[in-house]
PDB file of N, CA and C in Angstrom:
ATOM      1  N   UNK A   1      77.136  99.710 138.995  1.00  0.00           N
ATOM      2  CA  UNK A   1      78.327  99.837 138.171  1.00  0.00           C
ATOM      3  C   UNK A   1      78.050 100.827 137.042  1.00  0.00           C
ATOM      4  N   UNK A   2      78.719 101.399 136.616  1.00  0.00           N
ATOM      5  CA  UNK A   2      78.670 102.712 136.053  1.00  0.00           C
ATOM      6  C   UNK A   2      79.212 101.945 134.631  1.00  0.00           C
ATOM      7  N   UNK A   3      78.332 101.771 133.505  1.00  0.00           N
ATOM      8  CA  UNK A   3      78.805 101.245 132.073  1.00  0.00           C
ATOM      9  C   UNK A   3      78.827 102.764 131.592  1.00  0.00           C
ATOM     10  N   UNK A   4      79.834 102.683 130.226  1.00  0.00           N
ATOM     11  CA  UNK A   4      80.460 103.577 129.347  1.00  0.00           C
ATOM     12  C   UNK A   4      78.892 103.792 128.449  1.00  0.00           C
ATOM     13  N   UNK A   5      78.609 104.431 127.673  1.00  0.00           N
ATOM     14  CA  UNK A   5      78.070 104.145 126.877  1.00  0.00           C
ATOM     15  C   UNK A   5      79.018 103.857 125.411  1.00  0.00           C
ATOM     16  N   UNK A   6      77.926 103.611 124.627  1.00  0.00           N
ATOM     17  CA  UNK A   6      78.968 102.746 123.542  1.00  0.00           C
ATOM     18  C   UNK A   6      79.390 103.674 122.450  1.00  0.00           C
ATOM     19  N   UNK A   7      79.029 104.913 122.447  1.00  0.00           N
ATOM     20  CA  UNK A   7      79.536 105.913 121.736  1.00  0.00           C
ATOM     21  C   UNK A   7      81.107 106.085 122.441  1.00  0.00           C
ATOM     22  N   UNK A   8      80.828 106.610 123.814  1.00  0.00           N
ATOM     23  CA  UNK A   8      82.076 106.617 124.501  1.00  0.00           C
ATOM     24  C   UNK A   8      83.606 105.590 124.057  1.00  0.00           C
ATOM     25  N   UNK A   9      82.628 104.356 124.440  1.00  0.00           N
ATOM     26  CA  UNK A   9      83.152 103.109 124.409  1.00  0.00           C
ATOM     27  C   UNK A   9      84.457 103.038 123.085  1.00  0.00           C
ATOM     28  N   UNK A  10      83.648 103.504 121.897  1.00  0.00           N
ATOM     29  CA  UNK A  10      84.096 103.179 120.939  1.00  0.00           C
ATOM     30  C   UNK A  10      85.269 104.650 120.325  1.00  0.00           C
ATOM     31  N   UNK A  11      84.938 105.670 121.258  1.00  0.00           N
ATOM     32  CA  UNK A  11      86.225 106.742 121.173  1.00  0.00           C
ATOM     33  C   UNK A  11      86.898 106.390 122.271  1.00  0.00           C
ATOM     34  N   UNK A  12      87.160 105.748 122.928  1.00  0.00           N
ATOM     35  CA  UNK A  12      88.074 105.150 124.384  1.00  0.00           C
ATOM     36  C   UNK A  12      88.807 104.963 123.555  1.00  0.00           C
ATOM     37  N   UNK A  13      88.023 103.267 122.388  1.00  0.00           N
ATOM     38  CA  UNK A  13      89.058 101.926 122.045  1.00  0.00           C
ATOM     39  C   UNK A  13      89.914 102.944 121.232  1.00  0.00           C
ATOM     40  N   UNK A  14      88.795 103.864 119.977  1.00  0.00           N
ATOM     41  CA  UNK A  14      89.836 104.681 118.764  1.00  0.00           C
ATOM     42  C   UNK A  14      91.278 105.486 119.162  1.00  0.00           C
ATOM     43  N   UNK A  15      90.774 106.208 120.300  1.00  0.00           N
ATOM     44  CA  UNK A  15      92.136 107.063 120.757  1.00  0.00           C
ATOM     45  C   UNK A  15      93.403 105.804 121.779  1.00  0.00           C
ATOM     46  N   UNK A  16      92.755 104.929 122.501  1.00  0.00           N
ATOM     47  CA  UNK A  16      93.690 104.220 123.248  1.00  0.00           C
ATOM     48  C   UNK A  16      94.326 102.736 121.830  1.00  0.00           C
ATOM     49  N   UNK A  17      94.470 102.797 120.954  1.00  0.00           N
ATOM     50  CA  UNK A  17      94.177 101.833 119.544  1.00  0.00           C
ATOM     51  C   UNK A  17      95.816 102.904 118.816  1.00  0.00           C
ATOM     52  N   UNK A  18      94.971 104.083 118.785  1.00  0.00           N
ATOM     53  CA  UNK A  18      95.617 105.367 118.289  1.00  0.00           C
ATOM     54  C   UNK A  18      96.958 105.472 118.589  1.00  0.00           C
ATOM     55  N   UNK A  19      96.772 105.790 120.042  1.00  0.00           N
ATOM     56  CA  UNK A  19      98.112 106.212 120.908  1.00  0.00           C
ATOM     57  C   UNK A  19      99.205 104.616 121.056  1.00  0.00           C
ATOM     58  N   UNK A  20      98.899 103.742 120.905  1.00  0.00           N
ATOM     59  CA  UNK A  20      99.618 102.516 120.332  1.00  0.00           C
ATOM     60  C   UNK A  20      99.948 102.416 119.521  1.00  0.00           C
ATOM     61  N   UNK A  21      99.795 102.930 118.352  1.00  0.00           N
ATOM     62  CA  UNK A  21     100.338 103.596 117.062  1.00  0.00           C
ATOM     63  C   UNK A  21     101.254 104.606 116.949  1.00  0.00           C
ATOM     64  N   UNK A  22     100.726 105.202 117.672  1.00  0.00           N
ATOM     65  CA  UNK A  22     101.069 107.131 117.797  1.00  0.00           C
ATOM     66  C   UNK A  22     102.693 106.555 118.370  1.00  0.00           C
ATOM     67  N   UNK A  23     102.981 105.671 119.363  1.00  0.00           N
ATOM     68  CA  UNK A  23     103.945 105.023 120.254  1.00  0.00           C
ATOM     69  C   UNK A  23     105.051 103.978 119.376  1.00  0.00           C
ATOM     70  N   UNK A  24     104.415 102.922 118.919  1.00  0.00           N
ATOM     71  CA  UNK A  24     104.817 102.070 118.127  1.00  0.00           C
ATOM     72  C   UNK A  24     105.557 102.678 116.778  1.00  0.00           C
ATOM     73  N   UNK A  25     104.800 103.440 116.127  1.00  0.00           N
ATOM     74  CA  UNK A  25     105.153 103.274 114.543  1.00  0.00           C
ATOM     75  C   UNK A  25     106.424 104.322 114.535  1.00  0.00           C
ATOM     76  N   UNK A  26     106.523 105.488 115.465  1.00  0.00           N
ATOM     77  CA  UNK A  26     108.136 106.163 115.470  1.00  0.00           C
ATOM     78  C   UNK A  26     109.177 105.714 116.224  1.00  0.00           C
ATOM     79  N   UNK A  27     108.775 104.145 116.928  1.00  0.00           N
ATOM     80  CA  UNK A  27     110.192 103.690 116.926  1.00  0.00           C
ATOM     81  C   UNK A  27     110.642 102.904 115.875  1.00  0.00           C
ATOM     82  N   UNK A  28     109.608 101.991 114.884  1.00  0.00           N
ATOM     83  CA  UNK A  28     110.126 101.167 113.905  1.00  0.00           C
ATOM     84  C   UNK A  28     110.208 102.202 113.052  1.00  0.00           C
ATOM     85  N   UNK A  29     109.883 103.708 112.766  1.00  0.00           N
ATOM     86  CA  UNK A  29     110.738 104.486 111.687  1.00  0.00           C
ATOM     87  C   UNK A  29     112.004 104.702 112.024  1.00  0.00           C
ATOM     88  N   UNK A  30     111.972 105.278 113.357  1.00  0.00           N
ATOM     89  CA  UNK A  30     113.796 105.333 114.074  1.00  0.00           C
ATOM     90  C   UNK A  30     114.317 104.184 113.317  1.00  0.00           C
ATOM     91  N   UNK A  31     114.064 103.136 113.677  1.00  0.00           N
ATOM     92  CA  UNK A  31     115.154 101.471 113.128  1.00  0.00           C
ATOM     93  C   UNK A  31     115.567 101.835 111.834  1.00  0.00           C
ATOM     94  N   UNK A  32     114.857 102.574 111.036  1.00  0.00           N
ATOM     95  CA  UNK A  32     115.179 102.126 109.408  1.00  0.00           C
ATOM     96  C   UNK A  32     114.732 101.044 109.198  1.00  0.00           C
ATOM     97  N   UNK A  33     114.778 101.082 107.751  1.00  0.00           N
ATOM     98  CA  UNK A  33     114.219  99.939 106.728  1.00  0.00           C
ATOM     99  C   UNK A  33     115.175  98.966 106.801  1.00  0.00           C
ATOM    100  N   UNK A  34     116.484  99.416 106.698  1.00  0.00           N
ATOM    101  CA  UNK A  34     117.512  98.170 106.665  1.00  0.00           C
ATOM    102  C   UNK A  34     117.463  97.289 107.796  1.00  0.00           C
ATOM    103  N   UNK A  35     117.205  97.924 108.800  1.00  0.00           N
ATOM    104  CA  UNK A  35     117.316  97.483 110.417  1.00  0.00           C
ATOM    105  C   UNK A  35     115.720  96.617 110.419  1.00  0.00           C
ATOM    106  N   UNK A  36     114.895  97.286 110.195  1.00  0.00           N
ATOM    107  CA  UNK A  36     113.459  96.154 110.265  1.00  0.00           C
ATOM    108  C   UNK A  36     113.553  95.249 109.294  1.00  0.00           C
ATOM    109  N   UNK A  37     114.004  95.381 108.247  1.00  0.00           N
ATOM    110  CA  UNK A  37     113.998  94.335 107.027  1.00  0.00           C
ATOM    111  C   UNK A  37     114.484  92.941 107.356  1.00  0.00           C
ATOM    112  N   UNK A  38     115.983  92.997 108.298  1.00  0.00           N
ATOM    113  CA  UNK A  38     116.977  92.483 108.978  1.00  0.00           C
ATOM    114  C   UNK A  38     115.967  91.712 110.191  1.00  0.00           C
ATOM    115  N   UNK A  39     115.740  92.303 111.109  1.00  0.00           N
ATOM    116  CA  UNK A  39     114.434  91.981 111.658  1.00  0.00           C
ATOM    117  C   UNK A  39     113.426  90.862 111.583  1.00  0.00           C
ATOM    118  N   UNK A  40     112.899  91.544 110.494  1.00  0.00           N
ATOM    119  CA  UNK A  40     111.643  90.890 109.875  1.00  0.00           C
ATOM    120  C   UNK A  40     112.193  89.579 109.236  1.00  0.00           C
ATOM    121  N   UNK A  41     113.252  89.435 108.520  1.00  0.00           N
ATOM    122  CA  UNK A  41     113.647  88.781 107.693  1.00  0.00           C
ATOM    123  C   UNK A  41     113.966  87.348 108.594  1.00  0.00           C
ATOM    124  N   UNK A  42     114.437  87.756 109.891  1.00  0.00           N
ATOM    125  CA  UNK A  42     115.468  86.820 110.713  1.00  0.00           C
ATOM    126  C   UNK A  42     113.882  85.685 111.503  1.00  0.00           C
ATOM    127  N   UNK A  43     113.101  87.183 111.927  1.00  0.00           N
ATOM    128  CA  UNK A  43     111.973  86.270 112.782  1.00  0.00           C
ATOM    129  C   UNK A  43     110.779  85.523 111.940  1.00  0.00           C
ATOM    130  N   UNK A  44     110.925  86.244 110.767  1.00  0.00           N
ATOM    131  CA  UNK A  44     109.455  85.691 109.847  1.00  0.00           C
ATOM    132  C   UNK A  44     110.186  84.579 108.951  1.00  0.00           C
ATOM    133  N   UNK A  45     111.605  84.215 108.806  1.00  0.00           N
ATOM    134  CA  UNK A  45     112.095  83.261 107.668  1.00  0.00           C
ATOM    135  C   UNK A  45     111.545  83.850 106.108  1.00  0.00           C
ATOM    136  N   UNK A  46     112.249  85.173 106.190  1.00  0.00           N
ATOM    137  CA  UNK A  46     111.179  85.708 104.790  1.00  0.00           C
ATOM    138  C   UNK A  46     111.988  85.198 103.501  1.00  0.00           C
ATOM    139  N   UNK A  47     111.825  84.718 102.787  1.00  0.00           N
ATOM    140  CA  UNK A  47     112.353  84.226 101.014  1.00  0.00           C
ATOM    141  C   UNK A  47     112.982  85.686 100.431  1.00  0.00           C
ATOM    142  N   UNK A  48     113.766  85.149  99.581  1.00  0.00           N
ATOM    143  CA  UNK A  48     114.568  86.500  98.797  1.00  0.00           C
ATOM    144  C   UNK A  48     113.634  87.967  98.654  1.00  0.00           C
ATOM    145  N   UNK A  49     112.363  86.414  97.715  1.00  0.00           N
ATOM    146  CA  UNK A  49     111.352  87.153  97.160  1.00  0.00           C
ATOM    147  C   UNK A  49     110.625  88.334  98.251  1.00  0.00           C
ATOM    148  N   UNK A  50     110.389  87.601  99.229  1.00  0.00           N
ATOM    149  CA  UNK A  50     109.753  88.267 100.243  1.00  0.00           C
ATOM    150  C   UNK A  50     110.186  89.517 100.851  1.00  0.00           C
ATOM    151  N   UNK A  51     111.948  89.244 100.894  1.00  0.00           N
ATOM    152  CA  UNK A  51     112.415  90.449 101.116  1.00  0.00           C
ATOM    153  C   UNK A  51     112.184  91.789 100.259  1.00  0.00           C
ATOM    154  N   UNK A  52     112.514  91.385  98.904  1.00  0.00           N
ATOM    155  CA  UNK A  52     112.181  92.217  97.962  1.00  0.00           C
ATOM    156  C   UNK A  52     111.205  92.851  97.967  1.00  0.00           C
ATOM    157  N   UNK A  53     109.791  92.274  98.103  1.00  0.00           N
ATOM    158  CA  UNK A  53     108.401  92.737  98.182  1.00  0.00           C
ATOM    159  C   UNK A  53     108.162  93.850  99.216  1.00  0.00           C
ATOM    160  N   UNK A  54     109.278  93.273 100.430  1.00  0.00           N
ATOM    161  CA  UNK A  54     108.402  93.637 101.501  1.00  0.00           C
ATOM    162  C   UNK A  54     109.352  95.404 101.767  1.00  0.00           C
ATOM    163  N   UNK A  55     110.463  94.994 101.422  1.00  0.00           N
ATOM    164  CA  UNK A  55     111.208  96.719 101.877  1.00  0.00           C
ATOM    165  C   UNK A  55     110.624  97.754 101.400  1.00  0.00           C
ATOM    166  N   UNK A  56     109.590  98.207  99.764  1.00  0.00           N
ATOM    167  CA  UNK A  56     109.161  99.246  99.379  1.00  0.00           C
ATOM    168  C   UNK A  56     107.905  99.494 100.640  1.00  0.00           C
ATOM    169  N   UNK A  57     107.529  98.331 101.312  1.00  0.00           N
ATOM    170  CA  UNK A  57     106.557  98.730 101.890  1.00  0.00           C
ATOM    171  C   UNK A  57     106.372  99.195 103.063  1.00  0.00           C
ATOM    172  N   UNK A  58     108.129  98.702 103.943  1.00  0.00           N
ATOM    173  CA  UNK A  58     108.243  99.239 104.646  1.00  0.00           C
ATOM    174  C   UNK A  58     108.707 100.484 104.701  1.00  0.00           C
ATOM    175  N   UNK A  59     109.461 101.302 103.986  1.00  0.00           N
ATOM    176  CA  UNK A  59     109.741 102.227 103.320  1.00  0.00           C
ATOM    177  C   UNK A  59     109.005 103.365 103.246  1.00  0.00           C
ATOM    178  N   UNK A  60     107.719 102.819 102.655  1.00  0.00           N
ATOM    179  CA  UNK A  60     106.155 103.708 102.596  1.00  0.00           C
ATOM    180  C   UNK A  60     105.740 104.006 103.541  1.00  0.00           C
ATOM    181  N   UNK A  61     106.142 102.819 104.916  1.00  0.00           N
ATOM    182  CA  UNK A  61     105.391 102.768 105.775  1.00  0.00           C
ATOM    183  C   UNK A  61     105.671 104.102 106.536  1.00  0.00           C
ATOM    184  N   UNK A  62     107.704 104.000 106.717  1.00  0.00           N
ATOM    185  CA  UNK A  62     108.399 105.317 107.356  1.00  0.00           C
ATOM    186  C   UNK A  62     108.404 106.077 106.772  1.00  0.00           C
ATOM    187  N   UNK A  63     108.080 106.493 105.396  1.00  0.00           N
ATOM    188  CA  UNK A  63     107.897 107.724 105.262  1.00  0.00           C
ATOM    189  C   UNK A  63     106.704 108.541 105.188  1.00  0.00           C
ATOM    190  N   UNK A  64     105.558 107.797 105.477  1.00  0.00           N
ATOM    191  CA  UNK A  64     104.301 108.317 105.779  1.00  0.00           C
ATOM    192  C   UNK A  64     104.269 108.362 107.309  1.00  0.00           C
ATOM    193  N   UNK A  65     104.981 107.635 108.318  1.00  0.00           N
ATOM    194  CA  UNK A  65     105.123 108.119 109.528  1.00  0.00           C
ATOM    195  C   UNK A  65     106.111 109.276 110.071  1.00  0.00           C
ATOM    196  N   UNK A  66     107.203 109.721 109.017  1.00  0.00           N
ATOM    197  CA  UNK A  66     107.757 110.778 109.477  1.00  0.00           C
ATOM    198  C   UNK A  66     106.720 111.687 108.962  1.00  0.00           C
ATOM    199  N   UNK A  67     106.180 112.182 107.966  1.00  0.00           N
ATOM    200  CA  UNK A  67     105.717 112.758 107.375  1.00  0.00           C
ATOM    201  C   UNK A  67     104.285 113.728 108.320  1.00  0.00           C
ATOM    202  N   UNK A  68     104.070 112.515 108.836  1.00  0.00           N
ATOM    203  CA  UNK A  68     102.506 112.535 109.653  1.00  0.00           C
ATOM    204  C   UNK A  68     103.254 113.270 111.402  1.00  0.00           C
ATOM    205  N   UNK A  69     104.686 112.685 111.771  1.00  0.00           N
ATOM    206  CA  UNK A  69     105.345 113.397 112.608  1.00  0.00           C
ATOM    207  C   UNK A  69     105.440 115.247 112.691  1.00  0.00           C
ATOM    208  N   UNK A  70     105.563 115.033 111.112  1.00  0.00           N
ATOM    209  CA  UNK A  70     106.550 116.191 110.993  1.00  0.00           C
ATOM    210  C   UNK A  70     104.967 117.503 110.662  1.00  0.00           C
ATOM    211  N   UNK A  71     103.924 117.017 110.348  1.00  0.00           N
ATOM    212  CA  UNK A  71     102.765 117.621 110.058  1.00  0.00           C
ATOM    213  C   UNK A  71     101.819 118.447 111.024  1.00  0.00           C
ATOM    214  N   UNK A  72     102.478 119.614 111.859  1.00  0.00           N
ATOM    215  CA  UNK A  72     102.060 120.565 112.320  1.00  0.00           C
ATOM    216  C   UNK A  72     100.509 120.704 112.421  1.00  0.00           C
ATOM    217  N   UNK A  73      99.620 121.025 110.926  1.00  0.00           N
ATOM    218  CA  UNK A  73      98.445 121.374 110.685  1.00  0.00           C
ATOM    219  C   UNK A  73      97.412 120.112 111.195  1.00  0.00           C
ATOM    220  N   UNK A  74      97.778 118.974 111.718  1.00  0.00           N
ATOM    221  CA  UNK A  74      97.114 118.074 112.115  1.00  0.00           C
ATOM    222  C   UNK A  74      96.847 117.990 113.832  1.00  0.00           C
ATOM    223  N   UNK A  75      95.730 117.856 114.427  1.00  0.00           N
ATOM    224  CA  UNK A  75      95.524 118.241 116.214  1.00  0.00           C
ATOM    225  C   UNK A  75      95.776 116.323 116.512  1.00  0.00           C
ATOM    226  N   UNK A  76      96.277 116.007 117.796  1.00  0.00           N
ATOM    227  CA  UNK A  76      96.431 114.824 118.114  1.00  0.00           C
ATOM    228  C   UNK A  76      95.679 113.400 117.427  1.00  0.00           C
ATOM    229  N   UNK A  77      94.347 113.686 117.983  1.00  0.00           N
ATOM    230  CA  UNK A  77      93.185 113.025 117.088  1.00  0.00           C
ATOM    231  C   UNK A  77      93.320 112.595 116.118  1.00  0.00           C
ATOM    232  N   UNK A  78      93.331 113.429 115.401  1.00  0.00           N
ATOM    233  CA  UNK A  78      93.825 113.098 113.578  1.00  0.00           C
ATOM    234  C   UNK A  78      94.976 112.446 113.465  1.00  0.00           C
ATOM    235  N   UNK A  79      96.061 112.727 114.309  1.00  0.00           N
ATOM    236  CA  UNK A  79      97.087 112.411 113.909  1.00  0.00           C
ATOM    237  C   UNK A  79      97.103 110.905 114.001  1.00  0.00           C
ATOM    238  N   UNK A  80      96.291 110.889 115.586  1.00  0.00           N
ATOM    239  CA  UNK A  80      95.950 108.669 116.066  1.00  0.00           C
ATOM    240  C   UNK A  80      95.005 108.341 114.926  1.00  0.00           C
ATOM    241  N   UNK A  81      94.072 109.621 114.254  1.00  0.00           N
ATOM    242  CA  UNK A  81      93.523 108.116 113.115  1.00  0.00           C
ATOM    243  C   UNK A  81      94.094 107.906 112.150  1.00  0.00           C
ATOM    244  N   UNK A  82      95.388 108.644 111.451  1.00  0.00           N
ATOM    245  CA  UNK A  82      96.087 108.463 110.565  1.00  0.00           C
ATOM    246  C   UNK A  82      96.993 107.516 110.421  1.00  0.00           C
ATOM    247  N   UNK A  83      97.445 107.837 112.321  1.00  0.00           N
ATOM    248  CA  UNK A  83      98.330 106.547 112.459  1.00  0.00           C
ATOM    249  C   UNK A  83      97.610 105.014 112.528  1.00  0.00           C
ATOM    250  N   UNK A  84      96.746 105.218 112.565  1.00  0.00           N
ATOM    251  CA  UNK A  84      95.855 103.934 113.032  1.00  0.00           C
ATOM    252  C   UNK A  84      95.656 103.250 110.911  1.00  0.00           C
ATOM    253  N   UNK A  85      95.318 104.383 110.213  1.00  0.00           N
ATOM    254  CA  UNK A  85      95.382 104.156 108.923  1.00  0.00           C
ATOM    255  C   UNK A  85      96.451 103.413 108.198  1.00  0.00           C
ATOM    256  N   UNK A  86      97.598 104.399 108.520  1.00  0.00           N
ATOM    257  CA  UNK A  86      99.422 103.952 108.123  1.00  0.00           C
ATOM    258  C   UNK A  86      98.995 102.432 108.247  1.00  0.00           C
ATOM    259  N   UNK A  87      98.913 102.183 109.580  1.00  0.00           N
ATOM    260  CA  UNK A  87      99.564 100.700 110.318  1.00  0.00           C
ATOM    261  C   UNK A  87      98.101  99.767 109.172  1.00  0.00           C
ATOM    262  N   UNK A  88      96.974  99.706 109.515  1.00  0.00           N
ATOM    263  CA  UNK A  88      96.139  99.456 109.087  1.00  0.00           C
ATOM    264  C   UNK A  88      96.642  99.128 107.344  1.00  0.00           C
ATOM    265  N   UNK A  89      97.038  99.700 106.225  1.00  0.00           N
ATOM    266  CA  UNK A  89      97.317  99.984 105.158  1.00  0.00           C
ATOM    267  C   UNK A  89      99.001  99.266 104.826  1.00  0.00           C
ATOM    268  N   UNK A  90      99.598  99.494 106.207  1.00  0.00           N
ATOM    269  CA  UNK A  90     100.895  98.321 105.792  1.00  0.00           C
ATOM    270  C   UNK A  90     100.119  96.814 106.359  1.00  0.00           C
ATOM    271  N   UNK A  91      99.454  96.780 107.378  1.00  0.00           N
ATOM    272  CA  UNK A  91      98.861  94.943 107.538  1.00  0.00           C
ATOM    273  C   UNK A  91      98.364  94.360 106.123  1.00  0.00           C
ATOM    274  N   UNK A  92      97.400  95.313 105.374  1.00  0.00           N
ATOM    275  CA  UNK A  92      96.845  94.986 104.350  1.00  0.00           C
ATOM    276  C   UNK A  92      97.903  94.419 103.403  1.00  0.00           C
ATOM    277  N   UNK A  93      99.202  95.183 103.045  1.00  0.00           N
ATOM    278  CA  UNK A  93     100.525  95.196 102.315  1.00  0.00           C
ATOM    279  C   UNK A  93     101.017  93.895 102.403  1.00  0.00           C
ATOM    280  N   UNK A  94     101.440  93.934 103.543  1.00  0.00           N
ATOM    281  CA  UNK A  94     101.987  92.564 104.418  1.00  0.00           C
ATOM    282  C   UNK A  94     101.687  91.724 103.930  1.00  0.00           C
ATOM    283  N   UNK A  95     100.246  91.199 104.281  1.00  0.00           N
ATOM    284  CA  UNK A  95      99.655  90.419 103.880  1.00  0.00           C
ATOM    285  C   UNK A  95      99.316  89.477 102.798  1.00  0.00           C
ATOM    286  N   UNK A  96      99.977  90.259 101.569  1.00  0.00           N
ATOM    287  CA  UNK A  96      99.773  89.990  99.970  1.00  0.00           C
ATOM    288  C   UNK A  96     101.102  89.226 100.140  1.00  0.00           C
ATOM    289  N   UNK A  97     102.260  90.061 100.582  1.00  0.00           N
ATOM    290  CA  UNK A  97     103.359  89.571 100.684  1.00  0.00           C
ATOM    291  C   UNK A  97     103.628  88.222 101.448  1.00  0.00           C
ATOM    292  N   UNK A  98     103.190  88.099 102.557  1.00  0.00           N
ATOM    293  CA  UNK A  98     103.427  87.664 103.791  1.00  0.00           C
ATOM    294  C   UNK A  98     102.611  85.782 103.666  1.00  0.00           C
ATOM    295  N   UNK A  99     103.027  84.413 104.252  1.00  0.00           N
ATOM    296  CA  UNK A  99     102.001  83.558 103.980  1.00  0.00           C
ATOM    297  C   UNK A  99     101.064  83.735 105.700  1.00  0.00           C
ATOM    298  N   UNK A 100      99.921  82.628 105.276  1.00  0.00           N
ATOM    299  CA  UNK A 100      99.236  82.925 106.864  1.00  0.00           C
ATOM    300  C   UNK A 100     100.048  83.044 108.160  1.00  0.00           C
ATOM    301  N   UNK A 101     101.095  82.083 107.948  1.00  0.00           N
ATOM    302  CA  UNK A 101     101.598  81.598 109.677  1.00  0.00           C
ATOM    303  C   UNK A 101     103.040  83.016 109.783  1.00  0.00           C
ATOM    304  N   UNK A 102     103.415  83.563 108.539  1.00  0.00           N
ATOM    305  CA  UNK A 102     104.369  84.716 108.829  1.00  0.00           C
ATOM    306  C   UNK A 102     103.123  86.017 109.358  1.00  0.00           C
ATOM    307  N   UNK A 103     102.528  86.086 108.422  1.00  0.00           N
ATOM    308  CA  UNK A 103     101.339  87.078 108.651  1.00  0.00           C
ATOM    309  C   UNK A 103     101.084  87.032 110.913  1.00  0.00           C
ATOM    310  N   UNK A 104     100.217  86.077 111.008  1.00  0.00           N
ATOM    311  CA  UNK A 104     100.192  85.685 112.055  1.00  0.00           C
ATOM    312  C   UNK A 104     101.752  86.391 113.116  1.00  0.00           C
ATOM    313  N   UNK A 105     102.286  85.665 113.015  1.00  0.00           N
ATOM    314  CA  UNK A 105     104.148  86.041 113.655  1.00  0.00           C
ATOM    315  C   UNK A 105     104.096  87.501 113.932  1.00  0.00           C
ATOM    316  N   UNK A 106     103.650  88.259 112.708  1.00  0.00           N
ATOM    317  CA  UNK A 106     104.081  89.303 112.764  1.00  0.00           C
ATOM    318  C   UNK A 106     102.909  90.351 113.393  1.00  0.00           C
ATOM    319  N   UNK A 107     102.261  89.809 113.633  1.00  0.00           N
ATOM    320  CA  UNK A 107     100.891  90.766 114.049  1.00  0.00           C
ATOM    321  C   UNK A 107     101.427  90.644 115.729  1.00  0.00           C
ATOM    322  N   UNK A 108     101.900  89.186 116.261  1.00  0.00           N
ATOM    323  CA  UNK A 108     102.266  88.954 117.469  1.00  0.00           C
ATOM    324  C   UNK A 108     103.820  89.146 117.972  1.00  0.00           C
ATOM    325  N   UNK A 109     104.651  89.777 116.895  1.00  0.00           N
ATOM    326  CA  UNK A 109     105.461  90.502 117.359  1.00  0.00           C
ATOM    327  C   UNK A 109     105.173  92.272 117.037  1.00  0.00           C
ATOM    328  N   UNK A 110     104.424  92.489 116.223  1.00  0.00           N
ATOM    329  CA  UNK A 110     104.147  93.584 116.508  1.00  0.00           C
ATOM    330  C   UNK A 110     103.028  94.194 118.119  1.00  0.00           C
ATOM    331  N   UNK A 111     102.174  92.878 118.500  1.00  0.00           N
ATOM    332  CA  UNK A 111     101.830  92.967 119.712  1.00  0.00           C
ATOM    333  C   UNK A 111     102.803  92.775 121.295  1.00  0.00           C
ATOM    334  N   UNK A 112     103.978  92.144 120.925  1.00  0.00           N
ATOM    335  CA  UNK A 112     104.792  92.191 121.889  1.00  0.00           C
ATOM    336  C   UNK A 112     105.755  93.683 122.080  1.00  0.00           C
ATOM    337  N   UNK A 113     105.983  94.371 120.561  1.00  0.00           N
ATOM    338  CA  UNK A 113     106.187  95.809 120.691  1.00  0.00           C
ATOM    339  C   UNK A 113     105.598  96.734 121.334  1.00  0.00           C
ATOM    340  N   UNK A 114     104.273  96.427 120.779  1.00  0.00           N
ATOM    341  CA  UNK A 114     103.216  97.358 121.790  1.00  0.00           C
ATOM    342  C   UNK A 114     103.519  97.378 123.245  1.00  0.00           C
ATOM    343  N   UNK A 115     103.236  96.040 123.530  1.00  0.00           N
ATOM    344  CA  UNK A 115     103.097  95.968 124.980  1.00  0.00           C
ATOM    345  C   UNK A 115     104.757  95.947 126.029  1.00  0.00           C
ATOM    346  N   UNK A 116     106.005  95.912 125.366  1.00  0.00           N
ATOM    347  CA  UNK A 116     107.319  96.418 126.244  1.00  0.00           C
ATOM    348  C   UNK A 116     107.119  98.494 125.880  1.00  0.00           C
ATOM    349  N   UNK A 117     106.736  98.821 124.716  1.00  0.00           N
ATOM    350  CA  UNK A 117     106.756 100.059 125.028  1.00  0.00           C
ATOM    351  C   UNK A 117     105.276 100.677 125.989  1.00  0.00           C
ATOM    352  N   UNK A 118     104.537 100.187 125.991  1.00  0.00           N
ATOM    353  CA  UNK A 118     103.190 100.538 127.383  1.00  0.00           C
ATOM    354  C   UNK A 118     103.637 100.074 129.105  1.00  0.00           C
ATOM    355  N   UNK A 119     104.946  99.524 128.489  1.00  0.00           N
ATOM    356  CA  UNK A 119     105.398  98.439 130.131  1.00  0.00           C
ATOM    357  C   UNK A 119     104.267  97.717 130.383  1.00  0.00           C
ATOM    358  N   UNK A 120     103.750  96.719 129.872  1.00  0.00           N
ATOM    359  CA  UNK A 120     102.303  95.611 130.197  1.00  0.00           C
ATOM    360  C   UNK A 120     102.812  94.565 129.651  1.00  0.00           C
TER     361      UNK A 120
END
């Protein structure tokens, strides 16, 4: 059996990690903020408060993903570790906002996104 080595291994996971990002994060900019907020709000049971907290961040989130879209001077690569950053940098966000069992919810509807746009 022919193993990867683990250098390999570990630019497989980064770029295939990447391109799930690269996939994911410009359709929840398409939605808008109002449209994910709505969303988020309905499946996570989010509090006033929560709402409040959470729209600047989604906000940040789409406009650092159009931004990173719209950024020419960047080659694919870069672009999956940036996106991998974005997403990475709103979980962190979330999180402050978010309690464990919404936190949780949302990592597993953001994994059910993933996987209807990969068809898996």
């Amino acid at each position: 059996m022919n193993k990867m080595k683990p250098y390999k291994l570990c630019r497989f996971f980064v770029v295939f990690v990447g391109l799930l990002f690269c996939i994911v994060l410009p359709v929840l900019a398409q939605m808008g903020p109002e449209l994910q907020m709505a969303e988020l709000s309905k499946k996570l049971q989010l509090t006033d408060q929560q709402k409040k907290d959470l729209t600047p961040i989604v906000r940040q989130r789409d406009k650092q993903i159009k931004a990173l879209q719209a950024n020419a001077s960047m080659d694919k690569l870069q672009k999956l570790r940036k996106a991998a950053e974005i997403q990475e940098n709103f979980k962190s966000e979330t999180a402050k906002v978010l309690n464990p069992g919404q936190t949780k919810k949302l990592e597993s509807l953001q994994a059910e996104r993933r996987a209807q746009l990969t068809g898996h």
